[in-house]
N, C-alpha and C. Protein backbone atom coordinates (compact mmCIF):
# COMPACT_ATOMS: atom_id res chain seq x y z
N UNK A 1 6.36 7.37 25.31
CA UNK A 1 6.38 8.67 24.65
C UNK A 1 5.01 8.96 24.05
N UNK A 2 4.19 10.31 23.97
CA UNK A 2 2.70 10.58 23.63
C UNK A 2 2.94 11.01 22.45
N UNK A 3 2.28 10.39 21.68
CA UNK A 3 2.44 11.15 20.19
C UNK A 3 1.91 12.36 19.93
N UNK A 4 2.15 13.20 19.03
CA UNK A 4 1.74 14.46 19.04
C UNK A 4 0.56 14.18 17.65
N UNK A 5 0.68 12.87 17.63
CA UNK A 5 -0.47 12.65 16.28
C UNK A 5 -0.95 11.45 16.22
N UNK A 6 -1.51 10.82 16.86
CA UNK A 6 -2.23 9.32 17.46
C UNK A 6 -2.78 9.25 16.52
N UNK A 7 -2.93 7.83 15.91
CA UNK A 7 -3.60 6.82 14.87
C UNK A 7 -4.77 6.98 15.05
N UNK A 8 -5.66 7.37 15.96
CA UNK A 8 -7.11 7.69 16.14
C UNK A 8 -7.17 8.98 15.67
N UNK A 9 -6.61 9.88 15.80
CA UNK A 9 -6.76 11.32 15.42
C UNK A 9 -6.52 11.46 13.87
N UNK A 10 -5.53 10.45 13.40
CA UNK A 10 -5.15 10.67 11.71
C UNK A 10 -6.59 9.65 11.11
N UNK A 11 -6.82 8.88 11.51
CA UNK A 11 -8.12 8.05 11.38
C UNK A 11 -9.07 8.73 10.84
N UNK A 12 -9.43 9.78 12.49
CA UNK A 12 -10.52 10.91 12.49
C UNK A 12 -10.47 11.77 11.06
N UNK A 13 -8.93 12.27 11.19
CA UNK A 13 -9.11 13.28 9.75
C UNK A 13 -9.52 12.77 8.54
N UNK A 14 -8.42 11.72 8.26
CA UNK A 14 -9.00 11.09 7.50
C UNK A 14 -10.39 10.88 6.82
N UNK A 15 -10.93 10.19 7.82
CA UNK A 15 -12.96 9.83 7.39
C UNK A 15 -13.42 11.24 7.35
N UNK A 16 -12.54 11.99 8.04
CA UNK A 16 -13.44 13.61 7.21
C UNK A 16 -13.02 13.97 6.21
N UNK A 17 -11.93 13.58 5.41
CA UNK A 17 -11.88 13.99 4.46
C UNK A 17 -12.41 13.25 3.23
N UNK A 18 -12.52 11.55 3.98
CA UNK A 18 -13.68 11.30 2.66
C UNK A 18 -15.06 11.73 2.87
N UNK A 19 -15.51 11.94 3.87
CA UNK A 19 -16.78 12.47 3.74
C UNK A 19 -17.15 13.85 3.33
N UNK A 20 -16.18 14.67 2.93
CA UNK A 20 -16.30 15.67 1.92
C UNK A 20 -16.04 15.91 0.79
N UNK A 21 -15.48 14.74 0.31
CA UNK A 21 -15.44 14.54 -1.24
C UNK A 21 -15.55 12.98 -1.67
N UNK A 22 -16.30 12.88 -2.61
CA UNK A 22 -15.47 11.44 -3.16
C UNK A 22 -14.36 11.56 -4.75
N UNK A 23 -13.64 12.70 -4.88
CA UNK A 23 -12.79 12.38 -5.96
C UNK A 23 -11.45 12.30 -5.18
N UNK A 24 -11.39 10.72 -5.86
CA UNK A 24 -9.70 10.31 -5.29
C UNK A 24 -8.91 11.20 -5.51
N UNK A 25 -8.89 12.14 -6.63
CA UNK A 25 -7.45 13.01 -6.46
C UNK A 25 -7.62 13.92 -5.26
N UNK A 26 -8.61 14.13 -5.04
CA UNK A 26 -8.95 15.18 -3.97
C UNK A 26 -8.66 14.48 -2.64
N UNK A 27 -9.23 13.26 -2.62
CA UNK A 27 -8.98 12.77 -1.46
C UNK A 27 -7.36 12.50 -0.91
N UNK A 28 -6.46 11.82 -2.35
CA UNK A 28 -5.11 11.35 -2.10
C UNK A 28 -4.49 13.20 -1.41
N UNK A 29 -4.47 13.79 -2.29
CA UNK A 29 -3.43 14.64 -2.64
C UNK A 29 -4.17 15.67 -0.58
N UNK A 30 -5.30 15.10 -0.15
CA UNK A 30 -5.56 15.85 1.39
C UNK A 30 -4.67 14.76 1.92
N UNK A 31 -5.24 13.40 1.47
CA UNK A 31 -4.42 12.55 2.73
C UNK A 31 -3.03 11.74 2.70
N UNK A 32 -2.34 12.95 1.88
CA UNK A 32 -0.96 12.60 1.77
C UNK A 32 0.10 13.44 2.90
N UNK A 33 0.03 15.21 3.12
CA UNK A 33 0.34 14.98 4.51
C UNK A 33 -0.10 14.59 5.89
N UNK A 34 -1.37 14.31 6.22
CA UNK A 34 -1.56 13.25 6.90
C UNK A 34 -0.87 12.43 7.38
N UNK A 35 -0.91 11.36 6.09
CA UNK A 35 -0.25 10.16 6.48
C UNK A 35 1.48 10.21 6.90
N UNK A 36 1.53 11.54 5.86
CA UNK A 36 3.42 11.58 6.28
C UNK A 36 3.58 12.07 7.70
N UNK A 37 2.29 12.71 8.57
CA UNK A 37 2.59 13.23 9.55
C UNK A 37 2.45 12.09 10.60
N UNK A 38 1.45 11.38 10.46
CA UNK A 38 1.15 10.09 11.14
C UNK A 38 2.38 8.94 10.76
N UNK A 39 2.86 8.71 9.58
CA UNK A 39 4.27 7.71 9.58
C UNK A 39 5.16 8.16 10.65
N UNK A 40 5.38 9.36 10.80
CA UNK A 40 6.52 9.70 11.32
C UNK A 40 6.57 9.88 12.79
N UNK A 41 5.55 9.49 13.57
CA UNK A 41 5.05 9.17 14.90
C UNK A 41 5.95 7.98 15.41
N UNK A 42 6.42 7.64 16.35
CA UNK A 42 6.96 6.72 16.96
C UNK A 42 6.17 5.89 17.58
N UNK A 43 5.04 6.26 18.56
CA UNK A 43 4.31 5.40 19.02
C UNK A 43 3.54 3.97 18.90
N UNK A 44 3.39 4.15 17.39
CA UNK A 44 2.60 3.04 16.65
C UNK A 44 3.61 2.04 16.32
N UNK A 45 4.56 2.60 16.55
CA UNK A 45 5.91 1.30 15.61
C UNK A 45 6.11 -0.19 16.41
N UNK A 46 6.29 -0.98 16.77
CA UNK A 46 6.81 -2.40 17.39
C UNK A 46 7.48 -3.46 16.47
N UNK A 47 8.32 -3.99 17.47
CA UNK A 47 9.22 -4.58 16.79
C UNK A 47 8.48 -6.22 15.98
N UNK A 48 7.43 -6.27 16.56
CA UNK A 48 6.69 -7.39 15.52
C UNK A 48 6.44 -7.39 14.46
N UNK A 49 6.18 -5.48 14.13
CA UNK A 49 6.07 -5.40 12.49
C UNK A 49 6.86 -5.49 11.57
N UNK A 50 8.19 -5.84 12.18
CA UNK A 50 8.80 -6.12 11.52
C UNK A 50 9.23 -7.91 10.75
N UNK A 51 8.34 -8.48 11.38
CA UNK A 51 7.99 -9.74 11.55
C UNK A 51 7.28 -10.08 9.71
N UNK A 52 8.02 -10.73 9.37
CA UNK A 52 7.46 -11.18 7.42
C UNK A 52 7.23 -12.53 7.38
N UNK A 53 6.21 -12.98 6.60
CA UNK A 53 5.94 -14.12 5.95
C UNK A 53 7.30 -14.51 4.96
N UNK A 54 8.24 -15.56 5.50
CA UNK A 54 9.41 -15.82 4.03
C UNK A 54 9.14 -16.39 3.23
N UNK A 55 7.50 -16.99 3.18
CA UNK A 55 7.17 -17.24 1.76
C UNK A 55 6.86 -16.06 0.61
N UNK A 56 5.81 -15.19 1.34
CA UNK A 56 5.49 -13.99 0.66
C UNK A 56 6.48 -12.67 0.75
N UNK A 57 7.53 -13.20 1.75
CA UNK A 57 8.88 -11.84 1.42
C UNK A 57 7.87 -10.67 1.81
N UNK A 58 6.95 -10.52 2.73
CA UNK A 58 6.37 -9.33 3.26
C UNK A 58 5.34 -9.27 4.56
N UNK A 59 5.31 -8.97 5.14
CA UNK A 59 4.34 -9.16 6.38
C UNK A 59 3.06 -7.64 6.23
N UNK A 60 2.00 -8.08 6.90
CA UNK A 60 1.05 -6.53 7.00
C UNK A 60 0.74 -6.44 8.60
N UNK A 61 1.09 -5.34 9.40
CA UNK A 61 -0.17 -5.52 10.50
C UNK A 61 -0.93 -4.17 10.59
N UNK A 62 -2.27 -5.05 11.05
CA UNK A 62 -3.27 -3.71 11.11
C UNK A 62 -3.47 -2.57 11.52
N UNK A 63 -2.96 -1.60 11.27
CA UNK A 63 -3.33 -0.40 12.59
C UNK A 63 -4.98 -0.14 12.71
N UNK A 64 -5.54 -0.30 11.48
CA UNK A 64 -7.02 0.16 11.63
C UNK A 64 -7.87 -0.66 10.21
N UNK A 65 -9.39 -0.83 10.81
CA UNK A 65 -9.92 -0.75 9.32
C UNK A 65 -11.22 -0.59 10.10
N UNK A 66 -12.27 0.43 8.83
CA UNK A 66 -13.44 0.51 9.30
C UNK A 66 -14.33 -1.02 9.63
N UNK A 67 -15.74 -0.75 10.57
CA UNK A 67 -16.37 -1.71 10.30
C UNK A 67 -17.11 -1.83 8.69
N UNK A 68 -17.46 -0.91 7.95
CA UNK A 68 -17.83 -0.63 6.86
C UNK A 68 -16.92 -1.20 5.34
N UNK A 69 -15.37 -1.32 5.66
CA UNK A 69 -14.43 -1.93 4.99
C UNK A 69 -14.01 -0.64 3.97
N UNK A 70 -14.56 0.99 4.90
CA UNK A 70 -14.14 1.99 3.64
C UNK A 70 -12.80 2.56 4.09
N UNK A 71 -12.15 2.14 5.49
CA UNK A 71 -10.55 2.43 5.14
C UNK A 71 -9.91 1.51 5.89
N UNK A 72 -8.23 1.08 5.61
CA UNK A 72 -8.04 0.33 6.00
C UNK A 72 -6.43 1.18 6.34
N UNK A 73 -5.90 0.49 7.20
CA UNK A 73 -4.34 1.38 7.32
C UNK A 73 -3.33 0.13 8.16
N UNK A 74 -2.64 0.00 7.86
CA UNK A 74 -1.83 -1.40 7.82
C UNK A 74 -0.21 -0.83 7.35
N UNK A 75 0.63 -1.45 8.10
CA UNK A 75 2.14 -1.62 8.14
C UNK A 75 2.50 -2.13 7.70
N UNK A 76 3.65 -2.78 6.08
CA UNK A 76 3.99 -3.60 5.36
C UNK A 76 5.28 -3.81 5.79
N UNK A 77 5.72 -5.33 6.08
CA UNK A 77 7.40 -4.85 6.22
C UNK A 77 8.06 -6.12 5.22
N UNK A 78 9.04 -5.43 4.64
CA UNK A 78 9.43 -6.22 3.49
C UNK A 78 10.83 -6.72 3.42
N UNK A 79 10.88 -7.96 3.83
CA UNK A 79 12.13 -8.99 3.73
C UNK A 79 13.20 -8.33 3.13
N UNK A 80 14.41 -8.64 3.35
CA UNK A 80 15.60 -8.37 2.28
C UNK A 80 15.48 -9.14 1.18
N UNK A 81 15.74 -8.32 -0.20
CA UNK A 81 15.64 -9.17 -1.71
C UNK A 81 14.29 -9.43 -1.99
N UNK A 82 13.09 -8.68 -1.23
CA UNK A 82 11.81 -9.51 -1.39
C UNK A 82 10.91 -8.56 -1.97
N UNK A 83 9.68 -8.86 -1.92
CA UNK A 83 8.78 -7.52 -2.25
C UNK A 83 6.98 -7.97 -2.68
N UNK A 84 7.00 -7.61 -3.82
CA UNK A 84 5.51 -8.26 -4.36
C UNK A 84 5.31 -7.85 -5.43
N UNK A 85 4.83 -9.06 -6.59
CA UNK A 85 4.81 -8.93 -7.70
C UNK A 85 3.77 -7.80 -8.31
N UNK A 86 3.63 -7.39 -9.45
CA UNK A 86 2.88 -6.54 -9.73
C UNK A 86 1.23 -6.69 -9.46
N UNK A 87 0.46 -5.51 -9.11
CA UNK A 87 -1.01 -5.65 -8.18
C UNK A 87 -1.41 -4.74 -7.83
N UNK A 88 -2.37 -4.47 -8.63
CA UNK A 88 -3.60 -3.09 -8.53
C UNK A 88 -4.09 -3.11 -6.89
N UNK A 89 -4.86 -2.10 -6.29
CA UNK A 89 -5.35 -2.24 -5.08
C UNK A 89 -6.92 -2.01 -5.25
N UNK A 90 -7.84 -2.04 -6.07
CA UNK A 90 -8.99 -1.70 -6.28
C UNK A 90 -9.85 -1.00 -5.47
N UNK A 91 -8.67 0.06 -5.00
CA UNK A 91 -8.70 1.52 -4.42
C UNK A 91 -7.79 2.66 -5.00
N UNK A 92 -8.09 3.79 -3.99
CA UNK A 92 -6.61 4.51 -3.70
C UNK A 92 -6.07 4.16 -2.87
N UNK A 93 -4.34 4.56 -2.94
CA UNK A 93 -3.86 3.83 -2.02
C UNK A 93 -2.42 5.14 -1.47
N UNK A 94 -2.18 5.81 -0.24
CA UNK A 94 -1.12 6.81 -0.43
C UNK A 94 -0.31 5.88 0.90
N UNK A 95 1.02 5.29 0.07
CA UNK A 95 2.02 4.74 1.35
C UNK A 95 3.38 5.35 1.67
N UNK A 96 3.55 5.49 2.99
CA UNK A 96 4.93 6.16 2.95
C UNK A 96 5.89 5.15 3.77
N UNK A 97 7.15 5.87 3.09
CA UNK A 97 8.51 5.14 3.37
C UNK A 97 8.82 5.26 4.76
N UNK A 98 8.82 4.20 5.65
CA UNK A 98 9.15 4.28 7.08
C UNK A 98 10.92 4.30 7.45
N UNK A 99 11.21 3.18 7.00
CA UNK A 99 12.30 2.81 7.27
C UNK A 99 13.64 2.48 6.16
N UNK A 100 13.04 3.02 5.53
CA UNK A 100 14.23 3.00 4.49
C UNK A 100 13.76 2.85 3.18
N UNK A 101 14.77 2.67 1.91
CA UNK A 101 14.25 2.85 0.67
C UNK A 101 13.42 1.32 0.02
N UNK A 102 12.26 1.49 -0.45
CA UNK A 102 11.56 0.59 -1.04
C UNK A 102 11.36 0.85 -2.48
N UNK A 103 11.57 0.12 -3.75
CA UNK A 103 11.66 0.46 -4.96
C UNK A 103 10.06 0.20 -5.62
N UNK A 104 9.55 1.04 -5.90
CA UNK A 104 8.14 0.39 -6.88
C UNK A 104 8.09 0.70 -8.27
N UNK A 105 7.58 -0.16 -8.54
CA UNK A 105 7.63 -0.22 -10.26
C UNK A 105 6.24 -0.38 -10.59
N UNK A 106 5.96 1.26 -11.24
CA UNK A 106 4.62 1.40 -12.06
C UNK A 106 4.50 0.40 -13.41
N UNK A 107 3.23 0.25 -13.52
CA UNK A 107 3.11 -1.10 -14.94
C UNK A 107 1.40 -0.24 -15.68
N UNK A 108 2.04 -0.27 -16.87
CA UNK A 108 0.59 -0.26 -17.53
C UNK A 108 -0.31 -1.44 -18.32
N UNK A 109 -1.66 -1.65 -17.75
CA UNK A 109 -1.60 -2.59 -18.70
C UNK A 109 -1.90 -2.61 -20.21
N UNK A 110 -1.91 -3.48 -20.94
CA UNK A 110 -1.70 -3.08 -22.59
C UNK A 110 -2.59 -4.12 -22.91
N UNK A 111 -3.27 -4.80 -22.65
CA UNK A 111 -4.49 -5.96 -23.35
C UNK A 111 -5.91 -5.17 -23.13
N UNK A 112 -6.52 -5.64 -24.12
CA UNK A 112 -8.02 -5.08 -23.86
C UNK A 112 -8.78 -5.73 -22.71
N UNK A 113 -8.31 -5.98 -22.01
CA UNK A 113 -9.08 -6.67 -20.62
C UNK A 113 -10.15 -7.80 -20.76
N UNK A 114 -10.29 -8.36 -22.03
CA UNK A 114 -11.50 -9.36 -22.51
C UNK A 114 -11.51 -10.54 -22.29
N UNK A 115 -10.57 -11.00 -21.43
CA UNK A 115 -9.82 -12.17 -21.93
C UNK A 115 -9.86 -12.20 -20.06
N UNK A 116 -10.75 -13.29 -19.32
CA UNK A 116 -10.50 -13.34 -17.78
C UNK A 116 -9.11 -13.92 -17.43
N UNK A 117 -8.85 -13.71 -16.18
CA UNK A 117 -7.75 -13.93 -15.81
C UNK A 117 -5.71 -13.91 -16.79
N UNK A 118 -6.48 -13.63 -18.11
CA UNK A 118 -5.47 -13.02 -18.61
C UNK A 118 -5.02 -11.30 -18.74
N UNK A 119 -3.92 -10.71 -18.46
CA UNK A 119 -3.14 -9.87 -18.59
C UNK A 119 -1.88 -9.29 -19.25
N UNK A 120 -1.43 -8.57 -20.40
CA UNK A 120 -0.43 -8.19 -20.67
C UNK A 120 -0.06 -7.00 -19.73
N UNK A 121 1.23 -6.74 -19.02
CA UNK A 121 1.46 -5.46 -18.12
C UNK A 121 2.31 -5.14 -19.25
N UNK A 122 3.01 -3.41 -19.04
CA UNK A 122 4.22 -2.69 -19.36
C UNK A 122 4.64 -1.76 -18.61
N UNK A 123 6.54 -2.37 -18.56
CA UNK A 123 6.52 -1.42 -17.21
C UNK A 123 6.70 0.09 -17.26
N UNK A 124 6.52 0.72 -17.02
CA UNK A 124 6.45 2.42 -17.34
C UNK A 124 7.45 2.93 -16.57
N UNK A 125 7.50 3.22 -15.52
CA UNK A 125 8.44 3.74 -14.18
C UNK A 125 8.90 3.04 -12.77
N UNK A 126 9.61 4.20 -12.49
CA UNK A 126 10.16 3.37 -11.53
C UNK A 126 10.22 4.39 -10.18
N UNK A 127 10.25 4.44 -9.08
CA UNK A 127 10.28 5.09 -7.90
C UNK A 127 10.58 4.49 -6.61
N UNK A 128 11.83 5.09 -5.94
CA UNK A 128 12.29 4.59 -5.08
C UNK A 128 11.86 5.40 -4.02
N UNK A 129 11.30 5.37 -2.40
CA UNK A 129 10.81 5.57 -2.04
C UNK A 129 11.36 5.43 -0.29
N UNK A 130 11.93 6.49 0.58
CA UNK A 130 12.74 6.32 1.74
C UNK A 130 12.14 6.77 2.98
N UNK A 131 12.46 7.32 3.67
CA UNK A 131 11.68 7.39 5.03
C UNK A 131 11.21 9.08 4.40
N UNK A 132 9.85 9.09 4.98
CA UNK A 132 8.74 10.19 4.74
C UNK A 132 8.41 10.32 3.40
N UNK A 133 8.88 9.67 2.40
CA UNK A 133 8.75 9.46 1.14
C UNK A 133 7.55 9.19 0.76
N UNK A 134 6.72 9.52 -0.37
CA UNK A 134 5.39 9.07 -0.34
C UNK A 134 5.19 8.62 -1.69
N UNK A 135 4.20 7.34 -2.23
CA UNK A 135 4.11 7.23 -3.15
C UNK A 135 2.08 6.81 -3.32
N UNK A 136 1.55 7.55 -4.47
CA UNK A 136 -0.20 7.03 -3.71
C UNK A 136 -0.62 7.06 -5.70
N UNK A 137 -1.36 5.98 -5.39
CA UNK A 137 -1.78 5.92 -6.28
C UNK A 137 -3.59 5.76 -6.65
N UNK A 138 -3.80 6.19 -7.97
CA UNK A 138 -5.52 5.89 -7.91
C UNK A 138 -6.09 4.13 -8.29
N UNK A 139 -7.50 4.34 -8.04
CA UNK A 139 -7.74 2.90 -8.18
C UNK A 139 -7.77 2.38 -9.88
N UNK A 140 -7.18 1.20 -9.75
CA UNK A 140 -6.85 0.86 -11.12
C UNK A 140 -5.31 1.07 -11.63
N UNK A 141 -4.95 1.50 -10.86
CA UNK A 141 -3.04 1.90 -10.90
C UNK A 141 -2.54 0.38 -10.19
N UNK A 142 -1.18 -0.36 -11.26
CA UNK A 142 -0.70 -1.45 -10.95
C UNK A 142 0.77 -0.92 -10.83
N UNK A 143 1.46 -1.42 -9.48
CA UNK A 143 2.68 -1.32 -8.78
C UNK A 143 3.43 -2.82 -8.55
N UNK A 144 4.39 -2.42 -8.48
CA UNK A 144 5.20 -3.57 -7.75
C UNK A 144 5.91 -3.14 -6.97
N UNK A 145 6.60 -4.14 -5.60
CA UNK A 145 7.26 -3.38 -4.60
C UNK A 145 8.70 -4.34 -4.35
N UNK A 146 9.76 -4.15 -4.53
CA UNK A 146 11.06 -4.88 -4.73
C UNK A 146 11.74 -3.97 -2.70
N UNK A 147 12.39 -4.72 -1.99
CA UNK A 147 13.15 -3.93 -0.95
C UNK A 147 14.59 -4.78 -1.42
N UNK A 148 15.65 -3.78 -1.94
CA UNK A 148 16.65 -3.87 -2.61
C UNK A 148 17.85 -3.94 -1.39
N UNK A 149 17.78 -3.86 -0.02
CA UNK A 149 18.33 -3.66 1.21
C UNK A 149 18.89 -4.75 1.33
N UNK A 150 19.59 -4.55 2.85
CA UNK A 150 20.07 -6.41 3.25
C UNK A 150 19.09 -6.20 4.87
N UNK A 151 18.00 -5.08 4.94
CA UNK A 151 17.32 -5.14 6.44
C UNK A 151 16.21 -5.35 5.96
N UNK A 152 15.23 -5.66 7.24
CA UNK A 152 13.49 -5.46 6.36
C UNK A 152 13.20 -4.35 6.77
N UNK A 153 12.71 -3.64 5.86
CA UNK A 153 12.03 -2.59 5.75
C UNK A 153 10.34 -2.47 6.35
N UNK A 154 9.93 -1.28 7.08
CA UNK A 154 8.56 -0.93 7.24
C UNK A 154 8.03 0.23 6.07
N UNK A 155 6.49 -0.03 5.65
CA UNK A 155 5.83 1.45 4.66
C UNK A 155 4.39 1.53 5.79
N UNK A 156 4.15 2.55 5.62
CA UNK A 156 2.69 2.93 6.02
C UNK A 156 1.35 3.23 4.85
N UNK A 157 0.55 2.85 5.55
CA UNK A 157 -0.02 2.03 3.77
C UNK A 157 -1.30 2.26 4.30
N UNK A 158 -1.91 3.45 3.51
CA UNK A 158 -3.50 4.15 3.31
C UNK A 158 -4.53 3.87 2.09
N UNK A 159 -5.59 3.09 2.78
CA UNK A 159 -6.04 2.55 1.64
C UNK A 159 -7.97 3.03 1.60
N UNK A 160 -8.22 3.75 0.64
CA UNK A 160 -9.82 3.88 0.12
C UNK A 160 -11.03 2.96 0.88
N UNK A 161 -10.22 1.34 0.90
CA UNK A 161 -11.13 0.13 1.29
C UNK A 161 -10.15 -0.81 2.04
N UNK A 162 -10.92 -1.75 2.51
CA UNK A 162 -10.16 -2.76 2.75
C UNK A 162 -9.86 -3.51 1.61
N UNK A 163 -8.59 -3.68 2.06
CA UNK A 163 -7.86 -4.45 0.16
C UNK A 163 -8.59 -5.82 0.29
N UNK A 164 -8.86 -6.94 1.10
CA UNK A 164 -9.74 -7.89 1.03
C UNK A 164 -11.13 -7.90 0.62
N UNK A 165 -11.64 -6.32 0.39
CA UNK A 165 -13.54 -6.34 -0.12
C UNK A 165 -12.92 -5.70 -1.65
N UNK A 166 -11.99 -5.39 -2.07
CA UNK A 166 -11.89 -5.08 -3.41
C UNK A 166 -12.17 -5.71 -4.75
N UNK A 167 -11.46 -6.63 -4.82
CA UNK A 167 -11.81 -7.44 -5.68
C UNK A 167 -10.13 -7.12 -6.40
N UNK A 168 -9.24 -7.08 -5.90
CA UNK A 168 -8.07 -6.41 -6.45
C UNK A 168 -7.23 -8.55 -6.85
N UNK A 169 -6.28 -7.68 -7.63
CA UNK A 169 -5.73 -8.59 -8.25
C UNK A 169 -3.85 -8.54 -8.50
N UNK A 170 -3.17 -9.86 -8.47
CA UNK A 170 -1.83 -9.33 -8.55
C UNK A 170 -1.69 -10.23 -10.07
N UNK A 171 -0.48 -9.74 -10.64
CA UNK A 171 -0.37 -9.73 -11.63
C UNK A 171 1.14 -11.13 -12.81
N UNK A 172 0.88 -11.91 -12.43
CA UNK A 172 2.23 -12.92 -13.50
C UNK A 172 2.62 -11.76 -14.71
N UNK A 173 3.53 -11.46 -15.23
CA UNK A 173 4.47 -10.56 -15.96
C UNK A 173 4.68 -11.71 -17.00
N UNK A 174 5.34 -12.99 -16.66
CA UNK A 174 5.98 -13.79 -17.20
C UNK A 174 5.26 -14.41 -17.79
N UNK A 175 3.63 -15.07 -17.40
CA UNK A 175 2.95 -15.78 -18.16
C UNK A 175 1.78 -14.90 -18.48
N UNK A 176 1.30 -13.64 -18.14
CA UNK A 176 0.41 -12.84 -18.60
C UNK A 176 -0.97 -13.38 -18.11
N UNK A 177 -0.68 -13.42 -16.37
CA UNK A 177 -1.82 -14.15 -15.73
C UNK A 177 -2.16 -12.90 -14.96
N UNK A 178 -3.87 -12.78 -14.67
CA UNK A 178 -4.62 -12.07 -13.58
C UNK A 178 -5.14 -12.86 -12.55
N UNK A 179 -4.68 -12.57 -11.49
CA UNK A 179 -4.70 -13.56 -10.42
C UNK A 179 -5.52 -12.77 -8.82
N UNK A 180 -6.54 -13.66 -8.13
CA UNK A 180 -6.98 -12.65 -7.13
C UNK A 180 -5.97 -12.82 -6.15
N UNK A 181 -5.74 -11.12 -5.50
CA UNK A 181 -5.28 -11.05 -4.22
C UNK A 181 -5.58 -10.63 -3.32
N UNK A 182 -5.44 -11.41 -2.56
CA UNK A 182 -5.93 -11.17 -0.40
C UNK A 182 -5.08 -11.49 0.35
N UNK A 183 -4.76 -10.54 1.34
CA UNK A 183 -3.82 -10.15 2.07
C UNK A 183 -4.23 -10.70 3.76
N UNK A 184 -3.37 -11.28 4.51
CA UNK A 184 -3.20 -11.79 5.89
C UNK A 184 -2.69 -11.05 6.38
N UNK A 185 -3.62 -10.27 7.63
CA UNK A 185 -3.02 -9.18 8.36
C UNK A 185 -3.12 -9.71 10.23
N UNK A 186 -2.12 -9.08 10.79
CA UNK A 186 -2.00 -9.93 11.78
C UNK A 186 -2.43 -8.50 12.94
């Protein structure tokens, strides 16, 4: 089946729309239908992505990333009962709901940041998130992602950078740890 919106063509728009601005709100709030128009393509889908790490309760595969590391676009699919603990993307980031509902939980943090690898979070909100559903956030915004299902779930997941050149971090709740994170994409 030919898509009426190929991953090269949402790519294309994309890098034009960062190359006419650099304010993330400007950028999220262009490349949010975009991406909902590009999720909702059939072509790109395979049944490998649905394929998870059961240690990490989530799998990524690549659809794209620049050679430059300024965008990256990747498929998350998330175990039943599984998800990922709280974790900034040290980007923007606009992902949509492929396959069903995924729960994220916004966190603010509340420590003066002085203190390395330590963190106090608080959780603020909550947003559940289903097929064409979109949730995007700016850089410095900390999420968590719970799939509350008994299937694994797919998101489509638009990111500023590659989440590996960020310097991004996930977050212990329980012991008030800042921890680096890097992601295995297949």
């Amino acid at each position: 089946m030919k898509s009426n919106y190929p991953i090269k063509q949402f790519v294309d728009d994309v890098l034009n729309v960062m190359k006419e601005t650099q304010n993330e709100k400007l950028i999220i709030s262009s490349v949010i239908p975009l991406a909902k128009r590009a999720a909702a393509e059939l072509d790109w889908r395979k049944e490998e992505m649905y394929i998870a790490d059961p240690k990490l309760g989530f799998g990524s595969t690549l659809l794209h990333a620049e050679p430059d590391n300024s965008l990256f676009i990747v498929v998350d699919s998330w175990l039943p009962g599984r998800g990922v603990r709280p974790h900034d993307h040290g980007t923007w980031a606009v992902v949509v709901g492929v396959t069903g509902p995924e729960k994220n939980t916004f966190w603010k943090r509340i420590d003066d940041s002085s203190s390395e690898g330590h963190a106090e979070l608080h959780e603020i909100e909550e947003k559940t998130i289903s097929i064409g559903d979109v949730v995007s956030m700016r850089t410095g915004e900390i999420h968590s992602v719970v799939n509350e299902t008994t299937e694994t779930l797919l998101s489509f997941h638009v990111y500023g950078k590659h989440l590996n050149h960020t310097g991004r971090s996930q977050y212990d709740v329980k012991n008030n740890q800042k921890i680096p994170f890097v992601i295995e994409t297949r």
